[in-house]
Protein backbone atom coordinates (compact mmCIF):
# COMPACT_ATOMS: atom_id res chain seq x y z
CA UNK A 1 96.96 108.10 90.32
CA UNK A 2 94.14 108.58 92.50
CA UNK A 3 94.72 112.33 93.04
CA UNK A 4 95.23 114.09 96.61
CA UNK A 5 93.00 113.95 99.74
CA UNK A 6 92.83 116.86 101.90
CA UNK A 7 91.60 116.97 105.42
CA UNK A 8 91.55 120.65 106.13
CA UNK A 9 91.72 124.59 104.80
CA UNK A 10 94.57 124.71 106.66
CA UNK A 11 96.42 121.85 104.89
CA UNK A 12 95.28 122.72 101.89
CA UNK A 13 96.62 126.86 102.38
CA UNK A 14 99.91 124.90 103.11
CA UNK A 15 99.78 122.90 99.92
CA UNK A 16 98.89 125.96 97.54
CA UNK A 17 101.66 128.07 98.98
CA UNK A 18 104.27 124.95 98.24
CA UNK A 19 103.58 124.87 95.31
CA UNK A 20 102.24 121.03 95.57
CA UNK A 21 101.24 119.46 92.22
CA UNK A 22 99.49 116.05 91.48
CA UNK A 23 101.45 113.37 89.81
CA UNK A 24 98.54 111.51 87.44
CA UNK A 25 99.21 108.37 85.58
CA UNK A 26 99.58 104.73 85.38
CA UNK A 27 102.26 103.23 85.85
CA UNK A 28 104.84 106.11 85.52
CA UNK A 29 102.99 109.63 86.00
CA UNK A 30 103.25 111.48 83.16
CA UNK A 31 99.99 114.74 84.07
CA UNK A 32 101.24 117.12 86.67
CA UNK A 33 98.75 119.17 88.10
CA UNK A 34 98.14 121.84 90.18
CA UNK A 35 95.71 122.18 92.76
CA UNK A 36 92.70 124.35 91.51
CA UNK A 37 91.83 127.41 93.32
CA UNK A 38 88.58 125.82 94.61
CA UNK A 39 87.16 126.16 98.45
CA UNK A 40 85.97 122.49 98.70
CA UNK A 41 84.13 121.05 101.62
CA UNK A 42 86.26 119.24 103.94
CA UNK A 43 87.67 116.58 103.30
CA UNK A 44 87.83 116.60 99.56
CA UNK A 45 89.70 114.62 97.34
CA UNK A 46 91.29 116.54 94.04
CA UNK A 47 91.43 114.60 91.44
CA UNK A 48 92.26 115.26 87.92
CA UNK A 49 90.94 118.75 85.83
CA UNK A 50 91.79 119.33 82.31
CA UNK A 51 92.12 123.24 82.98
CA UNK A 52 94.61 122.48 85.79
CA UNK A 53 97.47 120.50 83.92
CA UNK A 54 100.65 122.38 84.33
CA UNK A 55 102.73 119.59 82.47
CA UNK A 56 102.44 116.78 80.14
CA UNK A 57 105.66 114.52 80.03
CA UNK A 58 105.66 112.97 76.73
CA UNK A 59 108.30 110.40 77.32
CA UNK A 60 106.97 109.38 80.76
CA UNK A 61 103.54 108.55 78.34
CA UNK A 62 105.15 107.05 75.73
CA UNK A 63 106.82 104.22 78.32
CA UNK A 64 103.27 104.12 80.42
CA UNK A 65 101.33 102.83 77.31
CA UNK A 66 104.63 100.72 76.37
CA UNK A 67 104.49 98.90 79.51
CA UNK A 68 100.53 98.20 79.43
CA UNK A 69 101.12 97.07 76.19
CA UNK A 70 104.33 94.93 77.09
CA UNK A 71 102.00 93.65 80.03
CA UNK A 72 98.89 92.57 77.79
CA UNK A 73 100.86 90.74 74.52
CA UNK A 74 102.43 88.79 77.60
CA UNK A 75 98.85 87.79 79.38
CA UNK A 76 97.93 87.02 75.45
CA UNK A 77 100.50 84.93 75.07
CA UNK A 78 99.93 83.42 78.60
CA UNK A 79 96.37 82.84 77.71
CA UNK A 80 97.30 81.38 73.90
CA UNK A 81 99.85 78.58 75.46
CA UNK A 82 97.71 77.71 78.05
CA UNK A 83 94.36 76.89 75.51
């Protein structure tokens, strides 16, 4: 959720050439993203770029905002029976 944190050039070669992509999203990720081919100062923290998604996972959005939602009626409800 909070993106990656790189330390070094050198760590973040060895992400690029993995292949390492960003899971973004709350609770279940549902944005994968690849790193952007930027040359940062060090230590930089990638976070998320509309240009860089490489996947949106529909279903994985779908139950994100179900749970919020899930998780707010039951604080309403909490909040209603205890008035």
């Amino acid at each position: 959720m909070d993106g990656k944190r790189v330390q070094t050039h050198e760590e973040l070669s060895n992400l690029r050439q993995e292949g390492y992509v960003i899971k973004l999203g709350f609770p279940i990720p549902f944005l994968k993203q690849g790193i952007p081919p930027l040359d940062p100062p060090m230590p930089y923290t990638f976070g998320f770029s509309f240009w860089h998604v490489k996947s949106f996972e529909k279903l994985n959005y779908f139950y994100s905002v179900g749970i919020v939602f899930g998780i707010l009626v039951i604080i309403k409800a909490l909040i209603k029976r205890l008035k």
